[in-house]
PDB file of N, CA and C in Angstrom:
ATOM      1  N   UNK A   1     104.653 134.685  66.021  1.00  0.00           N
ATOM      2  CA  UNK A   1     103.853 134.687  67.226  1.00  0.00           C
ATOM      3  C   UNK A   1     102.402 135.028  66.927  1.00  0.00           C
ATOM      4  N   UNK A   2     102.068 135.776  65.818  1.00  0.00           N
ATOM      5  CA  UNK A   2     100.744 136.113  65.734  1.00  0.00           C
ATOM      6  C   UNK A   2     100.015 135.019  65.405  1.00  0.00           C
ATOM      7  N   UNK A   3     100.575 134.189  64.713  1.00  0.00           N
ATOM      8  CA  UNK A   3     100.027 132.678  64.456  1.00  0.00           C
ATOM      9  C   UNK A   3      99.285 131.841  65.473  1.00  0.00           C
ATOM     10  N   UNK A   4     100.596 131.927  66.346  1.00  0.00           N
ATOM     11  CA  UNK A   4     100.199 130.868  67.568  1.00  0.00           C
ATOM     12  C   UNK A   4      98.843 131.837  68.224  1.00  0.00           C
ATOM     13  N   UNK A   5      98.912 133.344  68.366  1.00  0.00           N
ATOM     14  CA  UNK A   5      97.826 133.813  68.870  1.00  0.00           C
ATOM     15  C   UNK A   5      96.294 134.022  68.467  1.00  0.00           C
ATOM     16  N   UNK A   6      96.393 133.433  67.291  1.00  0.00           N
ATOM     17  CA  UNK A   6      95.320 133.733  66.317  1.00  0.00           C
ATOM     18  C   UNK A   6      94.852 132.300  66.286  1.00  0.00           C
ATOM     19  N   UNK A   7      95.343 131.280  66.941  1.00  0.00           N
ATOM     20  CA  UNK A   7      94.721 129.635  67.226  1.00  0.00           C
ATOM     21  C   UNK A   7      94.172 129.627  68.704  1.00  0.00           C
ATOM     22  N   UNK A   8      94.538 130.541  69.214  1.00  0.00           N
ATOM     23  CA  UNK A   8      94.235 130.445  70.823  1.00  0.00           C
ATOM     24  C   UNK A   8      92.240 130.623  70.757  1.00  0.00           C
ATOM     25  N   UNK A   9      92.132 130.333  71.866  1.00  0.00           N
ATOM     26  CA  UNK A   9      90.688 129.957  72.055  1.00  0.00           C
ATOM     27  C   UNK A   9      90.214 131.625  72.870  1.00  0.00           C
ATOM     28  N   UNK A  10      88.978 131.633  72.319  1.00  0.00           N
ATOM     29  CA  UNK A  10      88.672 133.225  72.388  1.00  0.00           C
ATOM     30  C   UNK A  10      88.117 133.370  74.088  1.00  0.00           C
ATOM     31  N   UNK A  11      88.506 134.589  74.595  1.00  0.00           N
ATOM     32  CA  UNK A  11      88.453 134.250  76.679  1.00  0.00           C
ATOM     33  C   UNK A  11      87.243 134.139  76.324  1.00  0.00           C
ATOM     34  N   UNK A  12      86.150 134.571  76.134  1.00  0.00           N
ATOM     35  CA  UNK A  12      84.633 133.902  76.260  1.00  0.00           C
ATOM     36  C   UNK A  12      84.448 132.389  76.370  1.00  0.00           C
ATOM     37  N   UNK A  13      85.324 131.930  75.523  1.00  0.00           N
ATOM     38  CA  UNK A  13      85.247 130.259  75.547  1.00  0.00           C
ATOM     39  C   UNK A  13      85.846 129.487  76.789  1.00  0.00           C
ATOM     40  N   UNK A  14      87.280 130.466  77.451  1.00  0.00           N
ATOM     41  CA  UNK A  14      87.558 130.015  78.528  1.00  0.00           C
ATOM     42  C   UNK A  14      86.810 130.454  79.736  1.00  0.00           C
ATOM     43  N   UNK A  15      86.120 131.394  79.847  1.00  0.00           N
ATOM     44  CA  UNK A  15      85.490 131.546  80.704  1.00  0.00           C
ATOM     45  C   UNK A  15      84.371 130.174  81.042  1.00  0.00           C
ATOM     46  N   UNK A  16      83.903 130.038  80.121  1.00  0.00           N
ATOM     47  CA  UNK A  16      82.735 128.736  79.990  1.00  0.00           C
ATOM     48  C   UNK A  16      83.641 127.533  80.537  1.00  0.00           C
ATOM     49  N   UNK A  17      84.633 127.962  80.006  1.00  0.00           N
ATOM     50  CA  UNK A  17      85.566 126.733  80.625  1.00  0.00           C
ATOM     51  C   UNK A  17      86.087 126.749  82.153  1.00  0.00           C
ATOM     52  N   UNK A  18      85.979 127.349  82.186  1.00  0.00           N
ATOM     53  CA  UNK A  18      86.433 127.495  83.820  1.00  0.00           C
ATOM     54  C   UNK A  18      84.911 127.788  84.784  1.00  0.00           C
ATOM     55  N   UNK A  19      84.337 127.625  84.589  1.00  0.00           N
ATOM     56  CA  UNK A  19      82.545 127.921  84.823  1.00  0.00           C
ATOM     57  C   UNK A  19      82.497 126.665  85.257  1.00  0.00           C
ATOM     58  N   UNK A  20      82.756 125.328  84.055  1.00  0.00           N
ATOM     59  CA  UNK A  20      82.627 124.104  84.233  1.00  0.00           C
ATOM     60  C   UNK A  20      83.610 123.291  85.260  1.00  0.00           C
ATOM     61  N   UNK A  21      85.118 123.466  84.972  1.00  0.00           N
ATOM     62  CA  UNK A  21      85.749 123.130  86.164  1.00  0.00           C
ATOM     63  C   UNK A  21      85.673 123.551  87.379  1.00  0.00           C
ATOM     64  N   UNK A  22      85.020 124.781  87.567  1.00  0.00           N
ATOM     65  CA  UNK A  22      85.007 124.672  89.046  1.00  0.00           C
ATOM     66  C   UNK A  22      83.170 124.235  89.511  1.00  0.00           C
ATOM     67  N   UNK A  23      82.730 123.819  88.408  1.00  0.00           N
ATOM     68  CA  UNK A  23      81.476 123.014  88.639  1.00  0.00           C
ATOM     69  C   UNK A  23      82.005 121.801  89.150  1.00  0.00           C
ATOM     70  N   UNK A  24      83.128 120.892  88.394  1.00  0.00           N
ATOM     71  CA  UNK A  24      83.371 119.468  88.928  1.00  0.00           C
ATOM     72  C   UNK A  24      84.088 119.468  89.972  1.00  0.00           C
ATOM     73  N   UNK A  25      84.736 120.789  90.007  1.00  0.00           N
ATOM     74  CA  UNK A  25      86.460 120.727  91.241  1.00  0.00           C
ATOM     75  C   UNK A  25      85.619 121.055  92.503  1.00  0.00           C
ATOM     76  N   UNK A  26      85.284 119.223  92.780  1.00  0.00           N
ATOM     77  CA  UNK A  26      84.488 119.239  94.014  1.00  0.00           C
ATOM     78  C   UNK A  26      85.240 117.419  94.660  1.00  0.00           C
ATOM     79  N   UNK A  27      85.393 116.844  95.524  1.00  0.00           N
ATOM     80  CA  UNK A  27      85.720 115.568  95.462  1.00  0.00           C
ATOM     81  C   UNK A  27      84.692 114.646  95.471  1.00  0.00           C
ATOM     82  N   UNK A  28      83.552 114.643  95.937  1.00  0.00           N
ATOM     83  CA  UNK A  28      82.194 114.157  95.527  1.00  0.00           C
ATOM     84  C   UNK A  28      81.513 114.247  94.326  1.00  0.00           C
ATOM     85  N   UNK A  29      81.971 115.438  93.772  1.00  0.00           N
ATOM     86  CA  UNK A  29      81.443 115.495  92.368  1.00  0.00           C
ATOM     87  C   UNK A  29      81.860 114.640  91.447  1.00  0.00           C
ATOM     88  N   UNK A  30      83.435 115.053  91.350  1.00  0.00           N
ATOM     89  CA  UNK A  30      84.243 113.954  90.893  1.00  0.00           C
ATOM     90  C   UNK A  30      83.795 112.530  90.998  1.00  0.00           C
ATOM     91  N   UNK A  31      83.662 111.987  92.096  1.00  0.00           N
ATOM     92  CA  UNK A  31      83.557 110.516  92.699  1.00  0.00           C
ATOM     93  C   UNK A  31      81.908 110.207  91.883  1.00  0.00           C
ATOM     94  N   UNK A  32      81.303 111.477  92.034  1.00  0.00           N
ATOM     95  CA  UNK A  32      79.826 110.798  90.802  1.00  0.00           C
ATOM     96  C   UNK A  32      80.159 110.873  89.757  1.00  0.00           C
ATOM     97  N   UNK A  33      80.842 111.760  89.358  1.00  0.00           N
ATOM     98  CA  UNK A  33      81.219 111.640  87.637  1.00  0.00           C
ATOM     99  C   UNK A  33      81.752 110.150  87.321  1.00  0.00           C
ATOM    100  N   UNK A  34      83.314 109.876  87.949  1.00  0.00           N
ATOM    101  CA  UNK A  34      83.618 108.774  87.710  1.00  0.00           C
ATOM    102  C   UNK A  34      83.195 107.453  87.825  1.00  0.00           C
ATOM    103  N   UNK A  35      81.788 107.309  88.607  1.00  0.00           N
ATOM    104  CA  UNK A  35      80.541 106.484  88.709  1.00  0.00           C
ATOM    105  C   UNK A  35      79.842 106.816  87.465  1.00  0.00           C
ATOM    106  N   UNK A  36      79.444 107.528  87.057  1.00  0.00           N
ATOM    107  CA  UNK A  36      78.524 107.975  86.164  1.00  0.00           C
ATOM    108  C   UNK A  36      78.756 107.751  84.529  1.00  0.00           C
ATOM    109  N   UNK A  37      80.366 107.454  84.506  1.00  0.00           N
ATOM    110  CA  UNK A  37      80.771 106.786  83.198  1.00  0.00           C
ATOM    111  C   UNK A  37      81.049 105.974  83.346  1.00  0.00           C
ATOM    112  N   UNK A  38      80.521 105.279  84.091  1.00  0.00           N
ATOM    113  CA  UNK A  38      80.284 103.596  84.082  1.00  0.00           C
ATOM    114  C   UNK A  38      78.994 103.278  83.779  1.00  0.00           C
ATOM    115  N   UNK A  39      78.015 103.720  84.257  1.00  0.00           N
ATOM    116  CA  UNK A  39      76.758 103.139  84.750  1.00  0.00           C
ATOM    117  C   UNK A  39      75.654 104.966  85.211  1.00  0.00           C
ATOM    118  N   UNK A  40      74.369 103.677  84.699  1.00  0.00           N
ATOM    119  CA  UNK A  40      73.708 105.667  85.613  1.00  0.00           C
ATOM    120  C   UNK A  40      73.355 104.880  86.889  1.00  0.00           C
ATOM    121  N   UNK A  41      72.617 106.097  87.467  1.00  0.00           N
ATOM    122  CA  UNK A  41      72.990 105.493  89.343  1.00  0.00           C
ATOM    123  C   UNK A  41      71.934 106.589  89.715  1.00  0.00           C
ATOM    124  N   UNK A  42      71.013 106.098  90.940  1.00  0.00           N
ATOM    125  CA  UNK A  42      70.603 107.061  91.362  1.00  0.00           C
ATOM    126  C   UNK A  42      70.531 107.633  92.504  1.00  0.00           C
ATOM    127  N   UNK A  43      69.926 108.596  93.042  1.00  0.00           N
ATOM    128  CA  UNK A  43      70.681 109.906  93.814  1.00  0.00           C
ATOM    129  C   UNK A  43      71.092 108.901  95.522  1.00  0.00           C
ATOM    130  N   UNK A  44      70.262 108.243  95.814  1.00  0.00           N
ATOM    131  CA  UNK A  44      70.906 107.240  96.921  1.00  0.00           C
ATOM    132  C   UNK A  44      72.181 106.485  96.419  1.00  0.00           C
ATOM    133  N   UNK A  45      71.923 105.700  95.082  1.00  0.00           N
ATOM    134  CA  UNK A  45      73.081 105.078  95.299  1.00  0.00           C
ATOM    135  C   UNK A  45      74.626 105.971  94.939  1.00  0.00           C
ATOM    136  N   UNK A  46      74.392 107.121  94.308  1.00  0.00           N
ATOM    137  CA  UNK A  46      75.527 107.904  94.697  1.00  0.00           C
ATOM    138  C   UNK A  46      75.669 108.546  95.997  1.00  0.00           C
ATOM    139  N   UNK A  47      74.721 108.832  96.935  1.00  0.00           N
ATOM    140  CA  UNK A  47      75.145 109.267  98.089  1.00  0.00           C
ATOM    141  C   UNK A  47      75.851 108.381  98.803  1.00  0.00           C
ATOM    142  N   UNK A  48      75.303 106.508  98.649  1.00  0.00           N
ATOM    143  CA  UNK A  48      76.197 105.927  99.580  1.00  0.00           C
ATOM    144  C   UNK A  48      77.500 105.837  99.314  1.00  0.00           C
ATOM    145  N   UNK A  49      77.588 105.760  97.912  1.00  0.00           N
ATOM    146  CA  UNK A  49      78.963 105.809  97.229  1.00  0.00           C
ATOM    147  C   UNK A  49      80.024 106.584  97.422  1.00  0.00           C
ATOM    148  N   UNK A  50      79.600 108.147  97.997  1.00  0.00           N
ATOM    149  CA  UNK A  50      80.535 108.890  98.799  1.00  0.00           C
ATOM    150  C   UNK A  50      80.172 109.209 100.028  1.00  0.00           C
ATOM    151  N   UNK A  51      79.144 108.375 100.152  1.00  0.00           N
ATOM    152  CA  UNK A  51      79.184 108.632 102.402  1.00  0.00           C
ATOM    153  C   UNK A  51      78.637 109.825 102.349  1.00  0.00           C
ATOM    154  N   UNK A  52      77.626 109.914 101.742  1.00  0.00           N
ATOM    155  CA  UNK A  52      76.820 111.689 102.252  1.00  0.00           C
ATOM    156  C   UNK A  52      75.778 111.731 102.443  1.00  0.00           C
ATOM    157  N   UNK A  53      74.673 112.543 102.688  1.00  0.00           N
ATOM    158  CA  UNK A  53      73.551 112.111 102.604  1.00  0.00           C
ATOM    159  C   UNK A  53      72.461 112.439 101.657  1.00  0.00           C
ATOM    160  N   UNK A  54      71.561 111.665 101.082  1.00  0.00           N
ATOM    161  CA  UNK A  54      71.125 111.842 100.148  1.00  0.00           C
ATOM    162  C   UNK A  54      70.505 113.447  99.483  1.00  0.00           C
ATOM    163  N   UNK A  55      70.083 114.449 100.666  1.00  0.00           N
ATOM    164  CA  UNK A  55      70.059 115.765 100.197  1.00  0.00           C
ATOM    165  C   UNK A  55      71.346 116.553  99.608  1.00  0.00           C
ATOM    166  N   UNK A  56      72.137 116.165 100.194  1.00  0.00           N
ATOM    167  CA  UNK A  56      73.625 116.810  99.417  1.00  0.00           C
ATOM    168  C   UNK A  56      74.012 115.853  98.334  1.00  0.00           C
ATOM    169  N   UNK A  57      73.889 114.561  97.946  1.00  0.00           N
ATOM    170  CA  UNK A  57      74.087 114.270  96.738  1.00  0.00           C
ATOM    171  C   UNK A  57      73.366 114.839  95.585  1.00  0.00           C
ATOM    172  N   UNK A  58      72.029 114.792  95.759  1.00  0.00           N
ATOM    173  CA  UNK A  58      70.751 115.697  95.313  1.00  0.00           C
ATOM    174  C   UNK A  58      71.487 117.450  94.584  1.00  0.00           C
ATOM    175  N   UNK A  59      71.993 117.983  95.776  1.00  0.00           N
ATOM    176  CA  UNK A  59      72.567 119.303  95.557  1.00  0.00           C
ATOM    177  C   UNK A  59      73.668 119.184  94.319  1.00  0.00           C
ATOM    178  N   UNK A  60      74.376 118.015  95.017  1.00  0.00           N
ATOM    179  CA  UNK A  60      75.707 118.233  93.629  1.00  0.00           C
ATOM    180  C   UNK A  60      75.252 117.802  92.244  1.00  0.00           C
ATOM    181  N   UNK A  61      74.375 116.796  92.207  1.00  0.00           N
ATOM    182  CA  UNK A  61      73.585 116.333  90.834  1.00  0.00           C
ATOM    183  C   UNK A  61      72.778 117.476  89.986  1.00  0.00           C
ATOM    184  N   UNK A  62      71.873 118.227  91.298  1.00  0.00           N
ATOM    185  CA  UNK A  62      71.585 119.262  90.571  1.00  0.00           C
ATOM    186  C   UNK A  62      72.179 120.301  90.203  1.00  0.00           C
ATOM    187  N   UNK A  63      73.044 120.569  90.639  1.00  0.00           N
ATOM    188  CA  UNK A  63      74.040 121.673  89.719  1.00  0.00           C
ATOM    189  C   UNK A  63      75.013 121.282  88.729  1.00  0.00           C
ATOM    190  N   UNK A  64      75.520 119.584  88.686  1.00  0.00           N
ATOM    191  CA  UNK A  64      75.925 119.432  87.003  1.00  0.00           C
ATOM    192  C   UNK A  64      75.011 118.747  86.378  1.00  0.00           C
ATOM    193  N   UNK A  65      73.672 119.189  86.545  1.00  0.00           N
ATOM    194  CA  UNK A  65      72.678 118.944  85.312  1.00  0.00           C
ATOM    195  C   UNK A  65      72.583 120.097  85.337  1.00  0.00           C
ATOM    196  N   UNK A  66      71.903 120.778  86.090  1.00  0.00           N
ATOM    197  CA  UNK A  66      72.190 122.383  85.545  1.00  0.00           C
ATOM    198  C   UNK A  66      73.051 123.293  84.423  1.00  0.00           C
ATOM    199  N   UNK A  67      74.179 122.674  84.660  1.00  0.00           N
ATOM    200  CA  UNK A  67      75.956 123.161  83.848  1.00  0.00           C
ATOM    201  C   UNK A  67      75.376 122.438  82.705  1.00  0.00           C
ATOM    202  N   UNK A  68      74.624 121.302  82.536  1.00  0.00           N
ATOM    203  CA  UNK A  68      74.781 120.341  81.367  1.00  0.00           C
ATOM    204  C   UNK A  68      75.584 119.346  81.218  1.00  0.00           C
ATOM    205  N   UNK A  69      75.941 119.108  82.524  1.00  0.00           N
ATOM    206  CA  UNK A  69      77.182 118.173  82.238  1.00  0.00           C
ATOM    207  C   UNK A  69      76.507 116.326  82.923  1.00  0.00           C
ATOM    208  N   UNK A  70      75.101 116.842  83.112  1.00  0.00           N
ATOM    209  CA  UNK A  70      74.525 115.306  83.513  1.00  0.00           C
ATOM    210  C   UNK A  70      72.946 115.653  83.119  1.00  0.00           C
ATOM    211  N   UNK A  71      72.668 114.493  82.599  1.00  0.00           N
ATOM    212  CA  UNK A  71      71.259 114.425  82.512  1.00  0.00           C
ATOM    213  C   UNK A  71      70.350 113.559  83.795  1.00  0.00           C
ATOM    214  N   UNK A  72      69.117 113.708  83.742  1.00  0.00           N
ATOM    215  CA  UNK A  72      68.281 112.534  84.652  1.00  0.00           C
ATOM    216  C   UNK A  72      67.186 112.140  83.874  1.00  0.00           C
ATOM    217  N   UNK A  73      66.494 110.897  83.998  1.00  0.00           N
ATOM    218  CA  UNK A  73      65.211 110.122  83.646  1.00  0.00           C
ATOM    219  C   UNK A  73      64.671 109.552  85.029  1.00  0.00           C
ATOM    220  N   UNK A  74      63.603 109.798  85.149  1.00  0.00           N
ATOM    221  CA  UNK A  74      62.606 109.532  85.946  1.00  0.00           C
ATOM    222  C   UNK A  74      61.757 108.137  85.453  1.00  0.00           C
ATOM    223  N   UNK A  75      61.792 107.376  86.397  1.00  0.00           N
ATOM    224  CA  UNK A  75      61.389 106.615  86.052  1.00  0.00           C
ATOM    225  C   UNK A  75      60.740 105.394  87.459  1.00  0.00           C
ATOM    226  N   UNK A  76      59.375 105.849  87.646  1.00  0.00           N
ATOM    227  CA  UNK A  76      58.551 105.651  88.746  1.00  0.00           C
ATOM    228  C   UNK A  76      59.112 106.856  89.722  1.00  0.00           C
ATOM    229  N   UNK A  77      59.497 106.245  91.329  1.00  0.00           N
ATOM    230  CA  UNK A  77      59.523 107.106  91.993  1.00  0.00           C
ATOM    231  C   UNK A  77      61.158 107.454  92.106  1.00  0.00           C
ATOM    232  N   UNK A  78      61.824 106.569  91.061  1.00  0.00           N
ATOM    233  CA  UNK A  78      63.524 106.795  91.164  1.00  0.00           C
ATOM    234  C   UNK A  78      64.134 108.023  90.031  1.00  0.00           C
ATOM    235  N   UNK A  79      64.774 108.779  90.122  1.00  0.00           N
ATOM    236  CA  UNK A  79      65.366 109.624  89.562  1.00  0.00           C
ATOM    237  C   UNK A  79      66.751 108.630  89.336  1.00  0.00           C
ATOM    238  N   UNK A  80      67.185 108.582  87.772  1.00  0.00           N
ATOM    239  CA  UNK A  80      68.404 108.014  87.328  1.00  0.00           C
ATOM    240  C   UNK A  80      69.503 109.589  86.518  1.00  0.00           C
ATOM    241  N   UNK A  81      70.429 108.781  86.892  1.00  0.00           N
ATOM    242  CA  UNK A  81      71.160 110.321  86.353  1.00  0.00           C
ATOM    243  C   UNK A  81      72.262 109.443  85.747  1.00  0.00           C
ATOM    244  N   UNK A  82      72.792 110.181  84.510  1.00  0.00           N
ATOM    245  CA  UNK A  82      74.078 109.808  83.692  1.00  0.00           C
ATOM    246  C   UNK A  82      74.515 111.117  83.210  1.00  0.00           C
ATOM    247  N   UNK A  83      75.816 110.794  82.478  1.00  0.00           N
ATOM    248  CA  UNK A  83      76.983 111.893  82.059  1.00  0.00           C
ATOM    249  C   UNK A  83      75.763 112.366  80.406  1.00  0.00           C
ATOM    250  N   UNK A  84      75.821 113.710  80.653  1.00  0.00           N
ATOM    251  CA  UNK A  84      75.406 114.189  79.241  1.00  0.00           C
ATOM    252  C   UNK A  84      76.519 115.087  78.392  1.00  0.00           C
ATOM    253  N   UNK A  85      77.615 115.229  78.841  1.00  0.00           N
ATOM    254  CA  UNK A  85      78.785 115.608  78.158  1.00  0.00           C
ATOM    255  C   UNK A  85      79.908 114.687  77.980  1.00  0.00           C
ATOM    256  N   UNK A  86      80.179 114.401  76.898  1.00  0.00           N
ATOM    257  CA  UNK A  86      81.316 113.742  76.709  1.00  0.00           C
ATOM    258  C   UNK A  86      82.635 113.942  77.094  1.00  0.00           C
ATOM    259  N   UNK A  87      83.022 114.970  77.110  1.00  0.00           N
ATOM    260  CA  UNK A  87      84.139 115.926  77.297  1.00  0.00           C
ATOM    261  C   UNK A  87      84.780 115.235  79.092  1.00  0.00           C
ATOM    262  N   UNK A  88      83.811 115.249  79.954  1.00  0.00           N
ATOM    263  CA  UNK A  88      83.765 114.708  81.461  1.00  0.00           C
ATOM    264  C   UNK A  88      85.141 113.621  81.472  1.00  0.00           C
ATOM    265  N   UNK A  89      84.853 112.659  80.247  1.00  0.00           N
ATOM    266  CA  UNK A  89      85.983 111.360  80.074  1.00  0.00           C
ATOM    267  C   UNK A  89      87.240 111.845  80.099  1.00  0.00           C
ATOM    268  N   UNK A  90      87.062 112.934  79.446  1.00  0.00           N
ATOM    269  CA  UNK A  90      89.156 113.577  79.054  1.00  0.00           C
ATOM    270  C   UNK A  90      89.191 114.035  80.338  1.00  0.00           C
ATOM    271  N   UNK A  91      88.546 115.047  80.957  1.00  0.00           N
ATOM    272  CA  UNK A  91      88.582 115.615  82.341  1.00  0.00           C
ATOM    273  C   UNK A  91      89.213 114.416  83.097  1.00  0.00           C
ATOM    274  N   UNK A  92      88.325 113.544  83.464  1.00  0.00           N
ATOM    275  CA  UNK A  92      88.870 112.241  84.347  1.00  0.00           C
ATOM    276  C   UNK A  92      90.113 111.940  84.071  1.00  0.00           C
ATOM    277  N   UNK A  93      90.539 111.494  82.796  1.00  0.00           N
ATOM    278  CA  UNK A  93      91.411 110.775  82.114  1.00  0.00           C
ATOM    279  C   UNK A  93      92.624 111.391  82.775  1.00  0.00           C
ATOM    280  N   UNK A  94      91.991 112.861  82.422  1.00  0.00           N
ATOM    281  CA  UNK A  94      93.694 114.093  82.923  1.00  0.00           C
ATOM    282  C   UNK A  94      93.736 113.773  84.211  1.00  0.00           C
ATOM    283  N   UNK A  95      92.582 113.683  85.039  1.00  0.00           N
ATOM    284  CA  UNK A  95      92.864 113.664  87.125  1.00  0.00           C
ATOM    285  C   UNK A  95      93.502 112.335  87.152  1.00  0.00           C
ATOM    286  N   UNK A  96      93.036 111.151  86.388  1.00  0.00           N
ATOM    287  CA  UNK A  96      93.446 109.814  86.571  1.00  0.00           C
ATOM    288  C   UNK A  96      95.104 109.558  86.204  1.00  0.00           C
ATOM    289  N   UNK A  97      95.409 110.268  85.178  1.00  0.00           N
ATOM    290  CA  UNK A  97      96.966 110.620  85.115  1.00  0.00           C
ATOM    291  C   UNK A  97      97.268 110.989  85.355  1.00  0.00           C
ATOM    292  N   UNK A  98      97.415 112.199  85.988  1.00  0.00           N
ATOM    293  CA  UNK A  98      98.242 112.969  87.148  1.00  0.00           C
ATOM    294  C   UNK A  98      97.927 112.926  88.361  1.00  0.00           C
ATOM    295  N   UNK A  99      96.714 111.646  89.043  1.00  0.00           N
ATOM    296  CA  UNK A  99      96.906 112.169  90.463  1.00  0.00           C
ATOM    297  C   UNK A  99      96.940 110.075  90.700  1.00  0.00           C
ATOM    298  N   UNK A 100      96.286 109.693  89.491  1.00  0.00           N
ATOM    299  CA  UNK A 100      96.248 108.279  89.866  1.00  0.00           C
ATOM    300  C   UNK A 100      97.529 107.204  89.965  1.00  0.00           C
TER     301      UNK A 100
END
């Protein structure tokens, strides 16, 4: 048993980890993420994409760029945003198999 406990991931690391899931464990968030590894998109066309309005898409974008888990480029008067963590894909992958 000391084996298996001595591979386990140190709680500092899960903490970070759970920091981040309950950054995405949002259903709009989600719905931009899974837009967002397709294509970048910007803050209108993800708001229409989940029916909200563009200040609350704004809100959820800025807090997973914040986390690090999305970047943006500016470019004229449009703000573009894409996935800056890779990790986001397995996340999906797991919701897409167990809920899809």
């Amino acid at each position: 048993m000391a084996t298996k406990v001595q591979n386990m991931l140190p709680i500092e690391t899960l903490e970070q980890a759970a920091e981040c899931l309950r950054t995405v464990a949002h259903p709009h968030r989600l719905r931009m993420i899974e837009l967002l590894l397709l294509d970048e998109y910007t803050v209108g066309e993800l708001a229409d994409a989940c029916e909200i309005q563009s200040h609350m898409a704004s809100e959820h974008l800025r807090l997973m760029r914040d986390r690090g888990l999305l970047e943006s480029e500016r470019r004229g008067r449009r703000t573009y945003y894409r996935v800056a963590e890779a990790g986001l894909i397995g996340i999906m992958a797991c919701i897409r198999k167990r809920f899809g």
